[in-house]
PDB file of N, CA and C in Angstrom:
ATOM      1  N   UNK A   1       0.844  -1.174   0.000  1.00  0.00           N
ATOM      2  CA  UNK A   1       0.000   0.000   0.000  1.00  0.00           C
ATOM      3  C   UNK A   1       0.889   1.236   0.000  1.00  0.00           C
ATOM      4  N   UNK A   2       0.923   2.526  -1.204  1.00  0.00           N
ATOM      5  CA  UNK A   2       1.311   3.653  -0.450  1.00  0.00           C
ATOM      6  C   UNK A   2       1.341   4.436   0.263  1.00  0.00           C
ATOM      7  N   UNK A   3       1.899   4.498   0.381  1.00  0.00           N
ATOM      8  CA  UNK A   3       1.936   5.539   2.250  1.00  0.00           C
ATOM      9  C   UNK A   3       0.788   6.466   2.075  1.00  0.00           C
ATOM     10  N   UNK A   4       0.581   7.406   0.920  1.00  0.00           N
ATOM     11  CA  UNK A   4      -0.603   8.458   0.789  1.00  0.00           C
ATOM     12  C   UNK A   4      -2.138   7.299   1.305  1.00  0.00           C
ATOM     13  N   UNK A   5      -2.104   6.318   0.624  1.00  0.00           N
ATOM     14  CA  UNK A   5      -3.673   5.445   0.959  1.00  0.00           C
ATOM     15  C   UNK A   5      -3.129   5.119   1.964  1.00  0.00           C
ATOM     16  N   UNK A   6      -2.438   4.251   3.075  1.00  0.00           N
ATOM     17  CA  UNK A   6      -2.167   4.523   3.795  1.00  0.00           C
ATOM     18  C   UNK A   6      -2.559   5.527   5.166  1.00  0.00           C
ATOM     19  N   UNK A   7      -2.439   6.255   4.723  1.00  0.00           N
ATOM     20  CA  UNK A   7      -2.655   7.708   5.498  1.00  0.00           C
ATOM     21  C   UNK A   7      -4.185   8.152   5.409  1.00  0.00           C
ATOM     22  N   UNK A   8      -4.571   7.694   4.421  1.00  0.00           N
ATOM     23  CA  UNK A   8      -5.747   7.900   4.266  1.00  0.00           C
ATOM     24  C   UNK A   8      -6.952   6.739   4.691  1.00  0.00           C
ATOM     25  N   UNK A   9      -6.392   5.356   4.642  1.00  0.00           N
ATOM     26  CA  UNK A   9      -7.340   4.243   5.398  1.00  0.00           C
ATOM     27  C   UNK A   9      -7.231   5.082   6.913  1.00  0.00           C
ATOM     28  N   UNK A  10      -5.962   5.629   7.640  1.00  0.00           N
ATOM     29  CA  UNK A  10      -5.964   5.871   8.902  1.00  0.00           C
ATOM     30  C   UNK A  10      -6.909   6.750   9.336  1.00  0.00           C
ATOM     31  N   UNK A  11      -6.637   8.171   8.632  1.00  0.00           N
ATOM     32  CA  UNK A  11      -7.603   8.909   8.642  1.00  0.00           C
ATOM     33  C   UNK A  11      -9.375   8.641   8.386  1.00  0.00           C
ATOM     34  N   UNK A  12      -9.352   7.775   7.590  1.00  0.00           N
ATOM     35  CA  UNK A  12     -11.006   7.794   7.388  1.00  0.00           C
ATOM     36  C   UNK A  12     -11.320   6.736   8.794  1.00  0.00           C
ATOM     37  N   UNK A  13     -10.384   6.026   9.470  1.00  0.00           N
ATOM     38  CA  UNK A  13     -10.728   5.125  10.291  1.00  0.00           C
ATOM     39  C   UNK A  13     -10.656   6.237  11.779  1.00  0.00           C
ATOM     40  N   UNK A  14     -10.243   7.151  11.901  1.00  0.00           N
ATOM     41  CA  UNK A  14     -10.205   8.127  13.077  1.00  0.00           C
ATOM     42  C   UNK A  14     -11.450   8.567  12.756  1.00  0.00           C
ATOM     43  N   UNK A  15     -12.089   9.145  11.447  1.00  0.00           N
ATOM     44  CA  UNK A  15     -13.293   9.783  11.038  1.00  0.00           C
ATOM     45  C   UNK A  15     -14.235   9.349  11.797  1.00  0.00           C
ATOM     46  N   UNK A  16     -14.338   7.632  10.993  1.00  0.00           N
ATOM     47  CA  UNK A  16     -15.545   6.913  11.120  1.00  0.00           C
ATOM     48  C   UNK A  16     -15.780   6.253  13.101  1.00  0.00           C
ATOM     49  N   UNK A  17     -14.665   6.136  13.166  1.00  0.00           N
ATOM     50  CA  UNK A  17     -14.762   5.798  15.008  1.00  0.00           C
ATOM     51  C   UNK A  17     -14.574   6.715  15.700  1.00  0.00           C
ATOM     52  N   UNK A  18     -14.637   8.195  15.556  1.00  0.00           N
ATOM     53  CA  UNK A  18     -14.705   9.332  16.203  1.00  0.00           C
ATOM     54  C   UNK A  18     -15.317   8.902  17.605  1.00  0.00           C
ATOM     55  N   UNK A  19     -16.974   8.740  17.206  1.00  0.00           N
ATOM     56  CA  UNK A  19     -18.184   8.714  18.422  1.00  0.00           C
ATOM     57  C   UNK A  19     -17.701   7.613  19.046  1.00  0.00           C
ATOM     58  N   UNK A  20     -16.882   6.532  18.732  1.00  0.00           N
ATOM     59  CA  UNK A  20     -17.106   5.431  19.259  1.00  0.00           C
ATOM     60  C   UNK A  20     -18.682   4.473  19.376  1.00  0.00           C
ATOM     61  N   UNK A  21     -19.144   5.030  18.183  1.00  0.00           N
ATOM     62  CA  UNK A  21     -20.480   4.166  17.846  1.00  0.00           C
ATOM     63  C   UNK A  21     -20.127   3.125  17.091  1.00  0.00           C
ATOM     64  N   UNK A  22     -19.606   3.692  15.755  1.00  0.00           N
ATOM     65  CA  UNK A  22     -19.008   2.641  14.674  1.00  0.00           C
ATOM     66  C   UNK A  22     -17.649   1.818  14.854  1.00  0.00           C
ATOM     67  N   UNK A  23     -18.015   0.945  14.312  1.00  0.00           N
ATOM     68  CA  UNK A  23     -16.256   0.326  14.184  1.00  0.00           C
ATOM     69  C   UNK A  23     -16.094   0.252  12.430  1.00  0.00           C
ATOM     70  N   UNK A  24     -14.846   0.606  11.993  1.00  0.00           N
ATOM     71  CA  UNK A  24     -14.453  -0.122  10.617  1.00  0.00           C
ATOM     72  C   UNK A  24     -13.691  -1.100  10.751  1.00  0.00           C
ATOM     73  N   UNK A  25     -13.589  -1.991   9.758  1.00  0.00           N
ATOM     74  CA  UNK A  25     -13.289  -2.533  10.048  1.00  0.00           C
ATOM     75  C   UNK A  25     -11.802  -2.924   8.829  1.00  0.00           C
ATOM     76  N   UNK A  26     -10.970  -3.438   8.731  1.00  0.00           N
ATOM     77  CA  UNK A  26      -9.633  -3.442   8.197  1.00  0.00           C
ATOM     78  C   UNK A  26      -9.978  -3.414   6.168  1.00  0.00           C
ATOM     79  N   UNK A  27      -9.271  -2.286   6.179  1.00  0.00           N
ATOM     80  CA  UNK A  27      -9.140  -2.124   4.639  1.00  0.00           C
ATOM     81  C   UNK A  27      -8.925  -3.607   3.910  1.00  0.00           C
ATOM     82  N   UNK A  28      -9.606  -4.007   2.904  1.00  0.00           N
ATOM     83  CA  UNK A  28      -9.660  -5.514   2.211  1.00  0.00           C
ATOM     84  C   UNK A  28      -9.375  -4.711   0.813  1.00  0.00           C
ATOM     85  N   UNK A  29      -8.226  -5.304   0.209  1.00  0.00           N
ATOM     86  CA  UNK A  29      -7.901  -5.039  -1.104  1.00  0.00           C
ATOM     87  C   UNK A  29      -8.883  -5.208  -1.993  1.00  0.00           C
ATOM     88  N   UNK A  30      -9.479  -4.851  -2.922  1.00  0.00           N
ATOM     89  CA  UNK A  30     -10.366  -5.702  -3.857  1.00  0.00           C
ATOM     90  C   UNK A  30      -9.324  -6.174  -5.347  1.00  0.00           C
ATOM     91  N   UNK A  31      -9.704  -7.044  -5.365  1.00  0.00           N
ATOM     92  CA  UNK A  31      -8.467  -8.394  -6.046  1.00  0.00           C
ATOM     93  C   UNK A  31      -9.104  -7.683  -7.810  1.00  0.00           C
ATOM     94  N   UNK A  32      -8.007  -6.875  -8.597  1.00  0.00           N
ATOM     95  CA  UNK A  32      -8.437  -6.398  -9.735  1.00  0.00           C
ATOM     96  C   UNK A  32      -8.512  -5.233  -9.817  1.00  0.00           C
ATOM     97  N   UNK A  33      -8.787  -4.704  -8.906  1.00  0.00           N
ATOM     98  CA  UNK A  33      -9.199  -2.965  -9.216  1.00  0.00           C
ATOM     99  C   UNK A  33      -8.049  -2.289  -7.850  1.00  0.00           C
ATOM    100  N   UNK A  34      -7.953  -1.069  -8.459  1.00  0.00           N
ATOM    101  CA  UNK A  34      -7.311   0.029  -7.311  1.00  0.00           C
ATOM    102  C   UNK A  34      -8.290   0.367  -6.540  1.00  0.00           C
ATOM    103  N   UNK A  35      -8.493  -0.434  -5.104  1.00  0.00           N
ATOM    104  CA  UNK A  35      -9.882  -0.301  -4.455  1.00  0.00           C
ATOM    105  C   UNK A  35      -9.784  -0.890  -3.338  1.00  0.00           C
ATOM    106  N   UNK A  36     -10.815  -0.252  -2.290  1.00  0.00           N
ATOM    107  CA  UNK A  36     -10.403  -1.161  -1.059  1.00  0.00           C
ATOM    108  C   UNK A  36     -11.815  -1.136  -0.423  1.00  0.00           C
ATOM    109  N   UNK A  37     -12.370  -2.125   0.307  1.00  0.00           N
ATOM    110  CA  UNK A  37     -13.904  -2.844   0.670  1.00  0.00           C
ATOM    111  C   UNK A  37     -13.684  -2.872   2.125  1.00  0.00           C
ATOM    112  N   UNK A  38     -14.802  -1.934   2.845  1.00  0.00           N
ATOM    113  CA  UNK A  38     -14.600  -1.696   3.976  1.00  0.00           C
ATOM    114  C   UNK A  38     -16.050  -2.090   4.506  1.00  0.00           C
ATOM    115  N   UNK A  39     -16.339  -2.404   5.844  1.00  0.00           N
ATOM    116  CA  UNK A  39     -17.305  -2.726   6.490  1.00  0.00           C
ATOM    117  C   UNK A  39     -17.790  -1.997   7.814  1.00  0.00           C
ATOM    118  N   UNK A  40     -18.822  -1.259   7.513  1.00  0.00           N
ATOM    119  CA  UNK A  40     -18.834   0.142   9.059  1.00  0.00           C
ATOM    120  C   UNK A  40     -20.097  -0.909  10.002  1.00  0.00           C
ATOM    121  N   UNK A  41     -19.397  -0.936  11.131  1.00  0.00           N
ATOM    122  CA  UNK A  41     -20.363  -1.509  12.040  1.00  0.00           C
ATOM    123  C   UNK A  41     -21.049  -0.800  13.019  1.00  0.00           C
ATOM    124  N   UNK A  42     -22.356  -1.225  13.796  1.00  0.00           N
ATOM    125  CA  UNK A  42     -22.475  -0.579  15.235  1.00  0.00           C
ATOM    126  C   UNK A  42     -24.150  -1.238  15.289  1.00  0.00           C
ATOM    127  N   UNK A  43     -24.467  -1.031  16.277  1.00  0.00           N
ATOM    128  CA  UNK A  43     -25.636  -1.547  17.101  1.00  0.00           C
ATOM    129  C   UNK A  43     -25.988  -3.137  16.155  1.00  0.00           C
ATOM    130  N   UNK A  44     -25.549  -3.854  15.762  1.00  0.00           N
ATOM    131  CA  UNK A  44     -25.674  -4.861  15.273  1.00  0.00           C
ATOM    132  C   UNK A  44     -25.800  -4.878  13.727  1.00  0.00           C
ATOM    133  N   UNK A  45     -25.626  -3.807  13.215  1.00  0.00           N
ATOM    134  CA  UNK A  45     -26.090  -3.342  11.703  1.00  0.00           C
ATOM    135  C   UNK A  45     -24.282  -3.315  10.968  1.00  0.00           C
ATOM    136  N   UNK A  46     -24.578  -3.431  10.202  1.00  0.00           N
ATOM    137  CA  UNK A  46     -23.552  -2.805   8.920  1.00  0.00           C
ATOM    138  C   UNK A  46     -23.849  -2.471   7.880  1.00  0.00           C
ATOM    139  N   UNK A  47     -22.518  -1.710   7.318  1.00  0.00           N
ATOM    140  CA  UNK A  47     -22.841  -1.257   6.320  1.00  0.00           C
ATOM    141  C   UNK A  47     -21.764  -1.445   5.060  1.00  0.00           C
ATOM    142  N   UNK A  48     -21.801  -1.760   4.277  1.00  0.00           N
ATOM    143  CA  UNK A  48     -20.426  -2.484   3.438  1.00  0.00           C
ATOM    144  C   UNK A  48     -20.106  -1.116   2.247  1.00  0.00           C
ATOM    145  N   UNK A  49     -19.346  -0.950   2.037  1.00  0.00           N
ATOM    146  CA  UNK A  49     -18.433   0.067   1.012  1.00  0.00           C
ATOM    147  C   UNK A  49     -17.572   0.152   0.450  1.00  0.00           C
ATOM    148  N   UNK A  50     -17.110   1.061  -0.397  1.00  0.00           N
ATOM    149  CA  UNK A  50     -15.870   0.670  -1.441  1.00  0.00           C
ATOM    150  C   UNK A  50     -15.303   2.211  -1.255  1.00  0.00           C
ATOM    151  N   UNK A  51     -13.577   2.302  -1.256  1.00  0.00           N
ATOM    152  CA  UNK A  51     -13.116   3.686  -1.559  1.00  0.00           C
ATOM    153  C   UNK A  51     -12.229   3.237  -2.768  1.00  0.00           C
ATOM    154  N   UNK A  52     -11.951   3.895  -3.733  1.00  0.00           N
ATOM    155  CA  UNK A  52     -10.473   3.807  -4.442  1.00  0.00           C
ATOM    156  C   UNK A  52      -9.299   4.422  -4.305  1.00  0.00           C
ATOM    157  N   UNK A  53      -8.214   3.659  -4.544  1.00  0.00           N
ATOM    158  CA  UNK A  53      -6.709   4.090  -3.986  1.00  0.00           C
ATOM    159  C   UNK A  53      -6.943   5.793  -4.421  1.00  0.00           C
ATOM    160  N   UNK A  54      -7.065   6.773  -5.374  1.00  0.00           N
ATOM    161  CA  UNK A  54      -7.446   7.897  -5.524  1.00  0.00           C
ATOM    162  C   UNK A  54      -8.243   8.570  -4.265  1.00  0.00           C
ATOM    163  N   UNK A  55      -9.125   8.119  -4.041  1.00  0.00           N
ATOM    164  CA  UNK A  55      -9.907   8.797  -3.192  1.00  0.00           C
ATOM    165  C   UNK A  55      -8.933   8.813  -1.774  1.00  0.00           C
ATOM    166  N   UNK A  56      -8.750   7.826  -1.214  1.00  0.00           N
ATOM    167  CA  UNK A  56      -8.225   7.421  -0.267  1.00  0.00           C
ATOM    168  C   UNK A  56      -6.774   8.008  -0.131  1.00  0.00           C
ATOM    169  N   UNK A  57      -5.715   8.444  -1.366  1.00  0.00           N
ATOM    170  CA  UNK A  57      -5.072   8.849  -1.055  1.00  0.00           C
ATOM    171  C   UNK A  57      -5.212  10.779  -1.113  1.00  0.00           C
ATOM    172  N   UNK A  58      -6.277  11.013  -1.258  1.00  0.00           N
ATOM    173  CA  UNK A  58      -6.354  12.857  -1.592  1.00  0.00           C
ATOM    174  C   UNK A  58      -7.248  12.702   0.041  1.00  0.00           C
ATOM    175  N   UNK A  59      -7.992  11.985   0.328  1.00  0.00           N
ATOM    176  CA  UNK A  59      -8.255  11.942   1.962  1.00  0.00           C
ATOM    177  C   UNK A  59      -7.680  12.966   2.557  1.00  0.00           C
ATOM    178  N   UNK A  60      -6.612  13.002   3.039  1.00  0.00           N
ATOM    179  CA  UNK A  60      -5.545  12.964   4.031  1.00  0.00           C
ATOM    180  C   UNK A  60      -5.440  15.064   3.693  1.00  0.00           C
ATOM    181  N   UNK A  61      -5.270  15.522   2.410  1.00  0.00           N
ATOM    182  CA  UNK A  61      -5.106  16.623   1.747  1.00  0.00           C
ATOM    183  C   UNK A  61      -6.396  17.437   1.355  1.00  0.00           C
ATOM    184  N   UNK A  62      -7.600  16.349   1.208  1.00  0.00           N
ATOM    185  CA  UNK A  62      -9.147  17.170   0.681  1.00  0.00           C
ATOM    186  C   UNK A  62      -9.708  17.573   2.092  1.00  0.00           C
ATOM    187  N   UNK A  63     -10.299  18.694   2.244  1.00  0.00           N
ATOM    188  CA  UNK A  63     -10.811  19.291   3.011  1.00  0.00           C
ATOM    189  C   UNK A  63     -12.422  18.848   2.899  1.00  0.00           C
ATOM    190  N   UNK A  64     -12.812  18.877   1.852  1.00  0.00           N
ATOM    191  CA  UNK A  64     -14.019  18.354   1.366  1.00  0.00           C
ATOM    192  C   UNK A  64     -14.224  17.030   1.478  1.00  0.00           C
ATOM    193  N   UNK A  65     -13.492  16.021   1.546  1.00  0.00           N
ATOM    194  CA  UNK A  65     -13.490  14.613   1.305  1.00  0.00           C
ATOM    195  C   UNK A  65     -13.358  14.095   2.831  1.00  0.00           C
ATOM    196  N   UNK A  66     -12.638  15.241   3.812  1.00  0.00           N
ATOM    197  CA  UNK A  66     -12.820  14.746   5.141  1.00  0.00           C
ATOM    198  C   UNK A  66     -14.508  15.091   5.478  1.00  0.00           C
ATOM    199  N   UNK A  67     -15.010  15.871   5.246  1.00  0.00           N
ATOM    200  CA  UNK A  67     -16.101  16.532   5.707  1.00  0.00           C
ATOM    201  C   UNK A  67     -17.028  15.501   5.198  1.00  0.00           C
ATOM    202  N   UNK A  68     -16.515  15.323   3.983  1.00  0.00           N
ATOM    203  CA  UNK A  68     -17.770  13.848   3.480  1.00  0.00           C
ATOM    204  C   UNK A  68     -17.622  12.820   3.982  1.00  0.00           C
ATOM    205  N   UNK A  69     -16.258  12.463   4.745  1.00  0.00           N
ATOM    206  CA  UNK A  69     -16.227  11.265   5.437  1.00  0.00           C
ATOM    207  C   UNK A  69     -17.105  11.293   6.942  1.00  0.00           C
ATOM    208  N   UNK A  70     -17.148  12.671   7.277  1.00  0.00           N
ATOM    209  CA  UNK A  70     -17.750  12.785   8.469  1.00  0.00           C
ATOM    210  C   UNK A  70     -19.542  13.062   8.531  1.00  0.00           C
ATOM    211  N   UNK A  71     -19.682  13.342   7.556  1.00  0.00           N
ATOM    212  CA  UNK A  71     -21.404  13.479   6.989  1.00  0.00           C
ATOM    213  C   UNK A  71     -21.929  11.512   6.933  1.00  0.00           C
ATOM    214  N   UNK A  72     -21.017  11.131   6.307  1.00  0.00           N
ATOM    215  CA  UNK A  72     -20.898   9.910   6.015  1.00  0.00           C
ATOM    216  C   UNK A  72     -21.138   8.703   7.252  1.00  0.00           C
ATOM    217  N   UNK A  73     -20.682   9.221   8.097  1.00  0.00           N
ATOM    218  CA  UNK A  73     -19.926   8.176   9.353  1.00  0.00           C
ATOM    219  C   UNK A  73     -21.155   8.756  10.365  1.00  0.00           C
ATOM    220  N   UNK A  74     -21.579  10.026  10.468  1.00  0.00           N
ATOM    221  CA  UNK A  74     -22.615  10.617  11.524  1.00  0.00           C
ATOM    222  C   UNK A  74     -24.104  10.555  10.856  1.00  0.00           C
ATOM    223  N   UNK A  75     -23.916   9.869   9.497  1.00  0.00           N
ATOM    224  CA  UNK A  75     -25.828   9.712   8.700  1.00  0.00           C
ATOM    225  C   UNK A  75     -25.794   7.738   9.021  1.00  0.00           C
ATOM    226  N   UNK A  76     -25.013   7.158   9.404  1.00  0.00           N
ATOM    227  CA  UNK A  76     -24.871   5.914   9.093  1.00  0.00           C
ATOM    228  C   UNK A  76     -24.579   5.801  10.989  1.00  0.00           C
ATOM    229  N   UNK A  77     -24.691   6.351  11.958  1.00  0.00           N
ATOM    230  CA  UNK A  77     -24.722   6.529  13.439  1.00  0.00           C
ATOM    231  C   UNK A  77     -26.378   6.782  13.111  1.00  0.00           C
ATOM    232  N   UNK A  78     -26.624   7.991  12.772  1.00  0.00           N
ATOM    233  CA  UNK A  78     -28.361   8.006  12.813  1.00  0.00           C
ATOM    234  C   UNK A  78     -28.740   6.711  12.417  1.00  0.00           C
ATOM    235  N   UNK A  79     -28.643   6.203  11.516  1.00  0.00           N
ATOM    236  CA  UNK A  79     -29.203   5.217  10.689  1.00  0.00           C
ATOM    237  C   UNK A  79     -29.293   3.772  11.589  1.00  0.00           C
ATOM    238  N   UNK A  80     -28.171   3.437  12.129  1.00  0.00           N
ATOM    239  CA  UNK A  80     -27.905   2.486  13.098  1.00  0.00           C
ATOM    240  C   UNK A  80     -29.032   2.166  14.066  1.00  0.00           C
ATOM    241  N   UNK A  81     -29.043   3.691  14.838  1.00  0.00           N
ATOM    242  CA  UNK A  81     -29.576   3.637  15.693  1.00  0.00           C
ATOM    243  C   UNK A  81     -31.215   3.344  15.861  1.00  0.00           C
ATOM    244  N   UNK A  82     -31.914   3.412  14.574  1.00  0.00           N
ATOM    245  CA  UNK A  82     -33.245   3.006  14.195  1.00  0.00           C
ATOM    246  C   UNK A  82     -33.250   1.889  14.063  1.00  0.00           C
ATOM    247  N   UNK A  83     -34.576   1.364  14.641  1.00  0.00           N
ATOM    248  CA  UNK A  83     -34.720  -0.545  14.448  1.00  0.00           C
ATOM    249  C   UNK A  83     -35.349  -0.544  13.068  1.00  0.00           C
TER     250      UNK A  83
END
């Protein structure tokens, strides 16, 4: 992995477990593509997703792309929390 994605699985994983509601769970390569398959957990629910090495490495540098990670991670805490 390069250090930029890298830096950027870390960061979106500080994002998403901020509240300590969610857990992510370990970046999974996807076998073929520049891509990585992530799994957001909490109150018994998940939620399964994809970032690409691109996205993941401008993370770390987008101001916008953190903010979407955090819109992201606090609509999917609401969401959880409904039966």
């Amino acid at each position: 992995m390069a250090g930029d994605v890298q830096q950027g699985i870390e960061q979106l994983t500080r994002i998403v477990e901020r509240n300590r509601i969610l857990k992510l769970s370990p970046a999974e390569p996807i076998r073929g593509r520049m891509a990585f398959y992530f799994v957001a957990r909490g109150y018994d629910k998940e939620w399964l997703f994809t970032l690409s090495h691109e996205a993941l490495s401008d993370l770390p540098a987008m101001k916008t792309y953190q903010q979407a990670a955090d819109r992201f991670a606090r609509g999917l805490e609401g969401r959880f929390r409904n039966k």
